[in-house]
N, C-alpha and C. Protein backbone atom coordinates (compact mmCIF):
# COMPACT_ATOMS: atom_id res chain seq x y z
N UNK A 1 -20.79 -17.63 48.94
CA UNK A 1 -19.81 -16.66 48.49
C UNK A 1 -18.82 -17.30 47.53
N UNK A 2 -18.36 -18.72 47.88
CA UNK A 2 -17.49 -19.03 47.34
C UNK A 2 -18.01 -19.61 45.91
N UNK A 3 -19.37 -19.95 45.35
CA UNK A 3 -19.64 -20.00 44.23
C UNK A 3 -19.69 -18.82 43.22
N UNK A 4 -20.15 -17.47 43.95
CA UNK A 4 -20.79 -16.36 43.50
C UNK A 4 -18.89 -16.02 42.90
N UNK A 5 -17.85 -16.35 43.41
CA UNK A 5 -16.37 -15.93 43.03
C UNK A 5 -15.86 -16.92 42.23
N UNK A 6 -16.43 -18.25 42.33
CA UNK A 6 -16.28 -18.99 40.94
C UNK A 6 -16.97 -18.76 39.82
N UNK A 7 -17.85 -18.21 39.75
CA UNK A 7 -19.09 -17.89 38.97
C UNK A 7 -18.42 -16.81 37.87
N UNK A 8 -18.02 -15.77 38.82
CA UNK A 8 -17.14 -14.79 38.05
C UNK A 8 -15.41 -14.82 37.96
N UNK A 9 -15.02 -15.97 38.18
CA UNK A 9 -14.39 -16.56 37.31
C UNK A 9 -14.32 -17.08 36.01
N UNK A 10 -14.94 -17.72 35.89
CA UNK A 10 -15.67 -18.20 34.90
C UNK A 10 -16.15 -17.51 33.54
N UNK A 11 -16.48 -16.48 34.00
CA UNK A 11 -16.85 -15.23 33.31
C UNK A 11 -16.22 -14.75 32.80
N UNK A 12 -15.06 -14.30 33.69
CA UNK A 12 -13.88 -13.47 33.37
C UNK A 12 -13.35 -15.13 32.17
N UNK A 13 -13.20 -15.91 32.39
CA UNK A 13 -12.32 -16.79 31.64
C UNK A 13 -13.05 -16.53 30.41
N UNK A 14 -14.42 -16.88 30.38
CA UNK A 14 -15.15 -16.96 28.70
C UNK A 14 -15.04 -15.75 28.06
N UNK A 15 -14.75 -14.66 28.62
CA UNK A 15 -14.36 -13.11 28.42
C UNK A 15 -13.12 -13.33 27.52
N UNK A 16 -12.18 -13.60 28.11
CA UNK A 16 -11.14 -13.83 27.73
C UNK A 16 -10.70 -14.53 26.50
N UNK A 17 -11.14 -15.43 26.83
CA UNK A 17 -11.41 -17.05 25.58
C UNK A 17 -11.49 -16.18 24.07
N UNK A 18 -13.01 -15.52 24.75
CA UNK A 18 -13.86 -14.98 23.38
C UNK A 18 -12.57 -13.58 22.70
N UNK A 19 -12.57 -13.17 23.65
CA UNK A 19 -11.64 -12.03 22.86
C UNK A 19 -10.83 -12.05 22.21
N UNK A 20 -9.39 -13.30 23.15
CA UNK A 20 -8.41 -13.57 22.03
C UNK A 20 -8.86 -14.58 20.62
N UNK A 21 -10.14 -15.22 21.10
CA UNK A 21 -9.97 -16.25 20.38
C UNK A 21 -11.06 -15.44 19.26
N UNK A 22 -11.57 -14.59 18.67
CA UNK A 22 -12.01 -13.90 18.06
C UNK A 22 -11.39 -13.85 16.27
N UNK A 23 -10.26 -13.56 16.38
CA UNK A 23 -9.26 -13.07 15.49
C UNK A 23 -9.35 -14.99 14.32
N UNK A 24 -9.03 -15.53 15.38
CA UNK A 24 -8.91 -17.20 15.11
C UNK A 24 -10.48 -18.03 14.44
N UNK A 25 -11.26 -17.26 14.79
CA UNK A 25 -13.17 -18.02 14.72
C UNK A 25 -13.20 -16.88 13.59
N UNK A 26 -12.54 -16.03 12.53
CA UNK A 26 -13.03 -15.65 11.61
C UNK A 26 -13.13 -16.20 10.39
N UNK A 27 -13.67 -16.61 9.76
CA UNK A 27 -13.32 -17.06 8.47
C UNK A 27 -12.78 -17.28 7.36
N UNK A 28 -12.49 -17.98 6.26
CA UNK A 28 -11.85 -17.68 5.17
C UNK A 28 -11.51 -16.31 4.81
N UNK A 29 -13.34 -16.06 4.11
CA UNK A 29 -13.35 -14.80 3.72
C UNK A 29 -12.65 -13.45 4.10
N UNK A 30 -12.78 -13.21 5.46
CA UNK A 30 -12.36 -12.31 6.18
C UNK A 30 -10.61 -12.56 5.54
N UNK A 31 -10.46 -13.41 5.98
CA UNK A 31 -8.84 -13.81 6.13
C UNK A 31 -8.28 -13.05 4.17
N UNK A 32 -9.10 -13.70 3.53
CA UNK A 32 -8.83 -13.09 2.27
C UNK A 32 -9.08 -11.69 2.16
N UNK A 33 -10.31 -11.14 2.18
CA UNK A 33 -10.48 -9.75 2.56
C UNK A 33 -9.31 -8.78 3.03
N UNK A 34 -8.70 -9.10 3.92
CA UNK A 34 -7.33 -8.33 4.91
C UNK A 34 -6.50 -8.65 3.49
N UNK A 35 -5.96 -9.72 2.99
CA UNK A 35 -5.47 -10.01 1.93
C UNK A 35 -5.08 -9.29 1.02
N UNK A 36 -6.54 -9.48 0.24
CA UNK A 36 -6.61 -8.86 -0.87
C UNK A 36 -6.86 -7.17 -0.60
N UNK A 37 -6.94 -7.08 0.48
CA UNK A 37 -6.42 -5.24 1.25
C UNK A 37 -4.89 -4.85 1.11
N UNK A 38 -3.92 -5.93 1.57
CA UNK A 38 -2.86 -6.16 1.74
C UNK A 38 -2.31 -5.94 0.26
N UNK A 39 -3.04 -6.39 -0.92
CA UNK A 39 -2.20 -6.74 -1.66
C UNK A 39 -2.89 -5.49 -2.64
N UNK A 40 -4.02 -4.99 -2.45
CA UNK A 40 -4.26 -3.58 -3.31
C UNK A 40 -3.07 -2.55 -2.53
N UNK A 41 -2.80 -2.47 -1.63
CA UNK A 41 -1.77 -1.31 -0.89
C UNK A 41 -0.33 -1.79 -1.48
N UNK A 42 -0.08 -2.66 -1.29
CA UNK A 42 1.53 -2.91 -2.11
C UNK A 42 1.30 -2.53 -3.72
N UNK A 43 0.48 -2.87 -4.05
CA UNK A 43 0.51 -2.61 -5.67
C UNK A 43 0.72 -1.11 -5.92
N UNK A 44 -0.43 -0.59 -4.77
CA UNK A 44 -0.27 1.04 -4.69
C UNK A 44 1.23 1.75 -4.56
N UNK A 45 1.47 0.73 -3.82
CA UNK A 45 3.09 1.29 -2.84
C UNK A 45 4.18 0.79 -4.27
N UNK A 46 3.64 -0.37 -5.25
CA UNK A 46 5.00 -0.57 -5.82
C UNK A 46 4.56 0.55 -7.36
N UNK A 47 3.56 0.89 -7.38
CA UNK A 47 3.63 2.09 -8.88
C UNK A 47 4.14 3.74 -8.03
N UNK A 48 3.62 3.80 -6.85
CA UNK A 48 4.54 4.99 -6.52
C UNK A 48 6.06 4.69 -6.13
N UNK A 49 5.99 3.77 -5.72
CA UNK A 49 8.20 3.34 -6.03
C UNK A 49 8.57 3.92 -7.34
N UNK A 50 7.91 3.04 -8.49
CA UNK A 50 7.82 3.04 -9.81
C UNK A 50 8.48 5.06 -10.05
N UNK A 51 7.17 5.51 -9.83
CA UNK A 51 7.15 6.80 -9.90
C UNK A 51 8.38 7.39 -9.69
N UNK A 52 8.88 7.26 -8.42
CA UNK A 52 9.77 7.61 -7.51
C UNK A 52 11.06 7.58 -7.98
N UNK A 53 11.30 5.86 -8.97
CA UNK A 53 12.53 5.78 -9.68
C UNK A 53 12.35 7.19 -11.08
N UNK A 54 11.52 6.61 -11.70
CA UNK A 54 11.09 7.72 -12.99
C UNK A 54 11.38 9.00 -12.85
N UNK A 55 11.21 9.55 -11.52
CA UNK A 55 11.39 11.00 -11.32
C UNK A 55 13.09 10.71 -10.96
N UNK A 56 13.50 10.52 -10.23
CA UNK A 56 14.72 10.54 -10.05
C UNK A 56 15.90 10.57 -11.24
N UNK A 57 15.32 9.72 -11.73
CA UNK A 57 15.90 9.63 -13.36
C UNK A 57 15.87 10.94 -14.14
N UNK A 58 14.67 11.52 -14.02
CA UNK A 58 14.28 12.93 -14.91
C UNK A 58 14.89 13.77 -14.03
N UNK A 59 14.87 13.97 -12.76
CA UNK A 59 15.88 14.51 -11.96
C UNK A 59 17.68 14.64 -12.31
N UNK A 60 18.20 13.56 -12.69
CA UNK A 60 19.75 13.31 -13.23
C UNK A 60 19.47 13.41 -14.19
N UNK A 61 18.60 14.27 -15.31
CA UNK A 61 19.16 14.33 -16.59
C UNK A 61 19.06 15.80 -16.41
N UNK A 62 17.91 16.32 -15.75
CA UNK A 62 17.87 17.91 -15.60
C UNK A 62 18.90 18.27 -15.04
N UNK A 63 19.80 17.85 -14.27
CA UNK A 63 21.06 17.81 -13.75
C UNK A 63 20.54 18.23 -12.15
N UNK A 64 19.66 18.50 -11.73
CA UNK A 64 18.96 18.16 -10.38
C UNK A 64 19.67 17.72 -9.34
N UNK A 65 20.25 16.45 -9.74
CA UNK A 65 20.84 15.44 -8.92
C UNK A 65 22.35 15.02 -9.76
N UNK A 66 23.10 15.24 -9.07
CA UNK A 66 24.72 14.75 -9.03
C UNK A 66 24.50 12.99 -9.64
N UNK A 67 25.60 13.08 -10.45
CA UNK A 67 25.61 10.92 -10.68
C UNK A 67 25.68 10.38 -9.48
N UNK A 68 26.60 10.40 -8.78
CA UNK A 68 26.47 10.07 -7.26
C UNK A 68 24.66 9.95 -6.78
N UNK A 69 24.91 11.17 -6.57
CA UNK A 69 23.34 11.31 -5.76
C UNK A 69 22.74 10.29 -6.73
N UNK A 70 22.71 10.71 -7.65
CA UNK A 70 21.25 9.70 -8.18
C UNK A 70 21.63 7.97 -8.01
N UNK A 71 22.75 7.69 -8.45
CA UNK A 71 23.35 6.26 -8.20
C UNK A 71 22.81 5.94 -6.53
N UNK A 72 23.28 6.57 -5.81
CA UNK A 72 23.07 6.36 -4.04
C UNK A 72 21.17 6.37 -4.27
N UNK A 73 20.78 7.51 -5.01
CA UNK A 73 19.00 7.23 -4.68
C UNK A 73 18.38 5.99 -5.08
N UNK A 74 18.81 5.94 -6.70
CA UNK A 74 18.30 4.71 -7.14
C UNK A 74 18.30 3.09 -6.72
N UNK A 75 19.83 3.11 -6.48
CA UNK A 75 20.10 2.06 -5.43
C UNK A 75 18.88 1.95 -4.21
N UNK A 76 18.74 3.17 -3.28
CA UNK A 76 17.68 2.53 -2.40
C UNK A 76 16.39 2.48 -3.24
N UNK A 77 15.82 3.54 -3.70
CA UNK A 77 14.58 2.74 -4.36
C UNK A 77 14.40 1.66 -4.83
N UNK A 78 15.37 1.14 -5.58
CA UNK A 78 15.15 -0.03 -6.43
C UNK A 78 15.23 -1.14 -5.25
N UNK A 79 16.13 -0.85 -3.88
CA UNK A 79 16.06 -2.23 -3.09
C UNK A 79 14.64 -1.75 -2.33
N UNK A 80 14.37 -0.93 -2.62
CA UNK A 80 12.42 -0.70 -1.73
C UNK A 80 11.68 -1.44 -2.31
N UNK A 81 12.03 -0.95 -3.89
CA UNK A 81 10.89 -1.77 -4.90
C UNK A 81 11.02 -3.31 -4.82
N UNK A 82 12.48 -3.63 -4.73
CA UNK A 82 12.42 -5.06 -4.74
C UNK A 82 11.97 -6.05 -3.53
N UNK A 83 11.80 -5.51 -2.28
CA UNK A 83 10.94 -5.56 -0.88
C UNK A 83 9.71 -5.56 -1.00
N UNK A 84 9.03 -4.77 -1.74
CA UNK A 84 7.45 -4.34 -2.14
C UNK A 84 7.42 -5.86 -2.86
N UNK A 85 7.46 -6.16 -4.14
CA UNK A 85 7.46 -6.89 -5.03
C UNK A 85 7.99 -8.60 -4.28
N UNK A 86 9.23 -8.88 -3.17
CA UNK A 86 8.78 -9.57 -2.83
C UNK A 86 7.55 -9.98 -1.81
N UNK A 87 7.30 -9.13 -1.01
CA UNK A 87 5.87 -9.00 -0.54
C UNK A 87 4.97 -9.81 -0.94
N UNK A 88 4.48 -8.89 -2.28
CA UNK A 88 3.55 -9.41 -3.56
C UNK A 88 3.62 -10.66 -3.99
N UNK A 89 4.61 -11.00 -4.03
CA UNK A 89 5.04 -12.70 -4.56
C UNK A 89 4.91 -13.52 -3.47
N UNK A 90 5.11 -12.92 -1.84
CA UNK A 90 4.26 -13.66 -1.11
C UNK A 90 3.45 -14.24 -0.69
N UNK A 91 2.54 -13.12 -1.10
CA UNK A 91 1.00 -13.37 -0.91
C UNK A 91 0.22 -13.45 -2.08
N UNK A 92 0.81 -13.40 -3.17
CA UNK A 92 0.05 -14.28 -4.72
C UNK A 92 0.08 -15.09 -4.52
């Protein structure tokens, strides 16, 4: 009995091992792959920022948006964009 409960110990441990240690036994490639995933989505994320300022702008001239308002919007976009972009410079 008392082997048959070490036995599946054992089991349970290489279970374990393998699962967390999964993420760690992948390769370069992979590792770049997630990457270069990582870094097509920010690019995505920093031309719709882009966008985002552009409209806002065409927004305060149509008179849309108050100077205020647009000063308070632009301000956060531009510190979004500049978050995105350091990102990017991270992982280049």
């Amino acid at each position: 009995m008392e082997v048959l409960t070490l036995l599946g110990v054992l089991v349970a441990l290489a279970a374990v091992v393998a699962i967390v240690g999964h993420p760690l036994r992948r390769g370069p490639e992979a590792m770049e792959r997630g990457t270069s995933a990582r870094v097509r989505d920010l690019e995505a994320a920093r031309e719709a920022k882009y966008q985002q300022i552009r409209d806002a702008e065409l927004d305060a001239r149509l008179g849309k948006l108050s100077e205020e308002d647009h000063r308070v919007l632009d301000r956060q976009l531009r510190a979004e964009a500049i978050e995105i972009l350091r990102e990017l410079d991270e992982l280049q």
